[in-house]
N, C-alpha and C. Protein backbone atom coordinates (compact mmCIF):
# COMPACT_ATOMS: atom_id res chain seq x y z
N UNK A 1 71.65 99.44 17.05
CA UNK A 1 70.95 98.26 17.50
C UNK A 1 71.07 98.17 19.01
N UNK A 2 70.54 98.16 19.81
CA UNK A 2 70.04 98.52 21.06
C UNK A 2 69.01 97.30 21.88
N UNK A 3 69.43 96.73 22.88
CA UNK A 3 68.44 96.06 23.69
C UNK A 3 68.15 97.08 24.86
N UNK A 4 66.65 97.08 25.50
CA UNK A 4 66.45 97.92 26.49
C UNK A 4 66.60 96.97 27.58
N UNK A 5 67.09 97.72 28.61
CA UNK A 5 67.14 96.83 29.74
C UNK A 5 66.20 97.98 31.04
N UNK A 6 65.49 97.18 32.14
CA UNK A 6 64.90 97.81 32.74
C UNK A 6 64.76 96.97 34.29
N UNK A 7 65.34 97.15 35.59
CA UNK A 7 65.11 97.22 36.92
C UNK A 7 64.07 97.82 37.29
N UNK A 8 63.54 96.98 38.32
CA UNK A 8 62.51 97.12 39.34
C UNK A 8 62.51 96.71 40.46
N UNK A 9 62.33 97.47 41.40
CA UNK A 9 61.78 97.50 42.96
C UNK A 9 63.38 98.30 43.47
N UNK A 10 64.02 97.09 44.39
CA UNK A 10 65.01 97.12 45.26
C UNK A 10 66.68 97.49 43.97
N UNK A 11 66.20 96.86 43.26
CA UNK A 11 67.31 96.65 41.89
C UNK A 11 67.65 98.15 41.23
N UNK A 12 66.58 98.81 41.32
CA UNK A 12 66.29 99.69 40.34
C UNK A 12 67.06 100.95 41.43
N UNK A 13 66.48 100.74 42.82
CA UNK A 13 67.45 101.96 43.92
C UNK A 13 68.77 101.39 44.08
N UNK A 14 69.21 99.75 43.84
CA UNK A 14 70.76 100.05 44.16
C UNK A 14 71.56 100.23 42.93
N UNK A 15 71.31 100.49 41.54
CA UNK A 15 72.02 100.55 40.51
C UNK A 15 71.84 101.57 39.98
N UNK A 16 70.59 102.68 40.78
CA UNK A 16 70.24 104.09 40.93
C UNK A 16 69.72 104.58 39.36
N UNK A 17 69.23 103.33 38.85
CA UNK A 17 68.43 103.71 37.20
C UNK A 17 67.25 102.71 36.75
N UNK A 18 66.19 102.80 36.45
CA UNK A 18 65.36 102.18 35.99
C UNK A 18 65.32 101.94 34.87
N UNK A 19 66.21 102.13 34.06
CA UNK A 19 66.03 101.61 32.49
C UNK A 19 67.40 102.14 31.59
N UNK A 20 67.78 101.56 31.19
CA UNK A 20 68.90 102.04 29.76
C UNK A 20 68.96 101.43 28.99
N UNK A 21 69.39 101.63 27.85
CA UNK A 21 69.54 101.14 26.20
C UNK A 21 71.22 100.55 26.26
N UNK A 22 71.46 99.07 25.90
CA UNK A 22 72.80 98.49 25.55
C UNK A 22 72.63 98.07 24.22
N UNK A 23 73.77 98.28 24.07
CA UNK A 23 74.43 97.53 22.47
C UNK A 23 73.87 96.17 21.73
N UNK A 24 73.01 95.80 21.61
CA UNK A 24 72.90 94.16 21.27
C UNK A 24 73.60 93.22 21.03
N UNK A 25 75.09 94.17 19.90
CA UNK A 25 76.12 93.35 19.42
C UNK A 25 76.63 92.54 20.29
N UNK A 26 76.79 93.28 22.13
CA UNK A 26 77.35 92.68 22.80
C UNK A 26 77.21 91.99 24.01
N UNK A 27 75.47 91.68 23.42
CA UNK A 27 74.83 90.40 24.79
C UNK A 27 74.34 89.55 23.60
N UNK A 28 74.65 88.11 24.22
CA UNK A 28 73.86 86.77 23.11
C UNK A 28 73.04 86.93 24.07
N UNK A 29 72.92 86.81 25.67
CA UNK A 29 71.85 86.08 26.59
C UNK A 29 71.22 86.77 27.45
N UNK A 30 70.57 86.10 28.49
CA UNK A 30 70.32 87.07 29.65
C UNK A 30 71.07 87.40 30.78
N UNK A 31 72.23 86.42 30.85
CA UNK A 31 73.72 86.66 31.79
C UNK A 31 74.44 87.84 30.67
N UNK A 32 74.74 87.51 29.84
CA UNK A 32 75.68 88.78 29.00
C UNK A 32 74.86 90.26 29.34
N UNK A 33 73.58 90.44 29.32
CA UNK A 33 72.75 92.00 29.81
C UNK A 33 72.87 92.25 30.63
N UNK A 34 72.83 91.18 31.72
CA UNK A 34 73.03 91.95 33.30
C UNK A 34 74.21 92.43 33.29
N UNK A 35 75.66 91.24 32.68
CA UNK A 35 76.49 91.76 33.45
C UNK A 35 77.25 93.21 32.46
N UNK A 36 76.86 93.53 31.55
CA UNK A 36 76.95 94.77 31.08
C UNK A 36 76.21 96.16 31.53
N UNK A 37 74.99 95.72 31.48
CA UNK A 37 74.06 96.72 32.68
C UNK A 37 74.87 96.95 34.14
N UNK A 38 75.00 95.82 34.89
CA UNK A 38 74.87 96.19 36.01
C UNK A 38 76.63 96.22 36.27
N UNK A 39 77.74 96.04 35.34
CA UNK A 39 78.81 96.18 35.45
C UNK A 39 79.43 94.99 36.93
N UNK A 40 80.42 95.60 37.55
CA UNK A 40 80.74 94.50 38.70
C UNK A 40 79.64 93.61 39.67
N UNK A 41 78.53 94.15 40.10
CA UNK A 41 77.19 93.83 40.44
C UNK A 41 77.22 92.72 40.56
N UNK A 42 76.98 91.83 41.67
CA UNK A 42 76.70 90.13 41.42
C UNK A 42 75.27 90.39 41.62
N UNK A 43 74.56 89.51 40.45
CA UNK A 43 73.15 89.40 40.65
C UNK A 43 72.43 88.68 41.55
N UNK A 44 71.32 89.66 42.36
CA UNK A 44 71.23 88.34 43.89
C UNK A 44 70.73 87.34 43.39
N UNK A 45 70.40 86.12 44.25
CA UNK A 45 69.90 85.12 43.74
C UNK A 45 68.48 85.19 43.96
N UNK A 46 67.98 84.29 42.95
CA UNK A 46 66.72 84.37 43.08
C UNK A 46 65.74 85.52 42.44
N UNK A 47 66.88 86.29 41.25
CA UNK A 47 66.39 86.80 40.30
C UNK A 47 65.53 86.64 39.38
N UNK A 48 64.54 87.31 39.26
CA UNK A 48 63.56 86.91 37.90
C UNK A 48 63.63 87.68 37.03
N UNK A 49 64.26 87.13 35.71
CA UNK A 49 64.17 87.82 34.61
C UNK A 49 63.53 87.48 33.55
N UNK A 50 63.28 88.63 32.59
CA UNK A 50 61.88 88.06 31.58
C UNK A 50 62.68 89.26 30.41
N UNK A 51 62.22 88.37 28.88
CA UNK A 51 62.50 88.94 27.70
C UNK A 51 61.42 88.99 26.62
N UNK A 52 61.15 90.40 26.98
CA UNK A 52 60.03 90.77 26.09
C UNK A 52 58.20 90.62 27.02
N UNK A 53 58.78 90.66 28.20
CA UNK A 53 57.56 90.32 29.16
C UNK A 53 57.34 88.74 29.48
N UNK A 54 58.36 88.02 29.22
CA UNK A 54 58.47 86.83 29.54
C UNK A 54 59.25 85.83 29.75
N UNK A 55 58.85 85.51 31.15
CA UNK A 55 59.74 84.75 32.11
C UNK A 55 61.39 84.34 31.33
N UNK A 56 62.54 84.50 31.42
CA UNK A 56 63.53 83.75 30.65
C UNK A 56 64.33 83.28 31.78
N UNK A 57 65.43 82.26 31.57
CA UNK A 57 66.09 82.10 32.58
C UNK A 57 67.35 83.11 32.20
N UNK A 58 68.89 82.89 32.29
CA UNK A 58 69.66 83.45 32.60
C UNK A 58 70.83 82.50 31.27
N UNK A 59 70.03 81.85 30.30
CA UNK A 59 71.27 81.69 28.78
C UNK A 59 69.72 81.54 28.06
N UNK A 60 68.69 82.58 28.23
CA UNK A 60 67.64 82.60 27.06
C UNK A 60 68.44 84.00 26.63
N UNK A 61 68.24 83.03 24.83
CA UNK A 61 69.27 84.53 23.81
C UNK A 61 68.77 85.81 23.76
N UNK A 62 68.95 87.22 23.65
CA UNK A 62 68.68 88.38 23.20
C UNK A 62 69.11 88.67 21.87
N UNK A 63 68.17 89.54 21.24
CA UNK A 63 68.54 89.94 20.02
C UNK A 63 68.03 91.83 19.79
N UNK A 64 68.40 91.99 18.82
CA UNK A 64 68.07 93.57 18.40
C UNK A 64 66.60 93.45 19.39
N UNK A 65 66.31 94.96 19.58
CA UNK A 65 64.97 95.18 19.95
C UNK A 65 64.33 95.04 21.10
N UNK A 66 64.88 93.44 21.77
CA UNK A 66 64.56 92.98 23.08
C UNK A 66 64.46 93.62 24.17
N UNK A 67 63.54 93.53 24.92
CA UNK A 67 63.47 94.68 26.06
C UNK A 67 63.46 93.04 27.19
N UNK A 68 64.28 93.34 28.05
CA UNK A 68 65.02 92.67 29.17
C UNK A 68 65.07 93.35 30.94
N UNK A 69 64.12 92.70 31.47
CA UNK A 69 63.82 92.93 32.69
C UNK A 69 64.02 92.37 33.82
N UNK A 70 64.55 92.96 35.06
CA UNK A 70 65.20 92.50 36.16
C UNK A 70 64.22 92.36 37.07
N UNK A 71 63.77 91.62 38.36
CA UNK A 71 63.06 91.66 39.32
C UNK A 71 63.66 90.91 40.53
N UNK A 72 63.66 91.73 41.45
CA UNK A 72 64.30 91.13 42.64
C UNK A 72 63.39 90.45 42.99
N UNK A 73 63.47 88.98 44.08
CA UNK A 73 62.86 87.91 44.66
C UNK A 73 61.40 88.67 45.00
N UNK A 74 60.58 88.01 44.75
CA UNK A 74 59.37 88.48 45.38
C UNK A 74 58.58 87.19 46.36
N UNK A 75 58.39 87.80 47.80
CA UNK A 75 57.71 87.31 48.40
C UNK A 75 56.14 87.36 48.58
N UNK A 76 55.43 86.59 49.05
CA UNK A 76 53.70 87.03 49.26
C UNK A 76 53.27 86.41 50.43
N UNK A 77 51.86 86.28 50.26
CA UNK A 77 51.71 85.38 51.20
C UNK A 77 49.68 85.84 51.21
């Protein structure tokens, strides 16, 4: 049982991987994935994360299957 987890942009060159498979047993949320993914890592602020392609904050639950995505701050203009 496996959640996918997947970085992008700036995230993805400092943790030097764009995607891996974790345990499910051992994330309820979207704080429990990062900090297993990204191990000591403080997550910058102003993170956007999304479960299953959509927006979650950071105690929306994970379960089997879930694919869980990181995005560093994005600016525009």
């Amino acid at each position: 049982m496996t959640v996918k987890v997947k970085f992008f942009a700036s995230m993805r060159e400092t943790l030097n991987q764009s995607e891996l498979d974790i345990d499910s047993s051992q994330a309820s949320t979207v704080a429990d994935v990062w900090q297993i993914a990204a191990g000591d890592l403080p997550m910058p602020e102003n993170t956007v994360c999304a479960v299953n392609q959509t927006h979650a904050g950071l105690t929306h639950p994970v379960a089997d299957g879930d694919e869980v995505a990181f995005f560093p701050p994005v600016t525009g203009g």
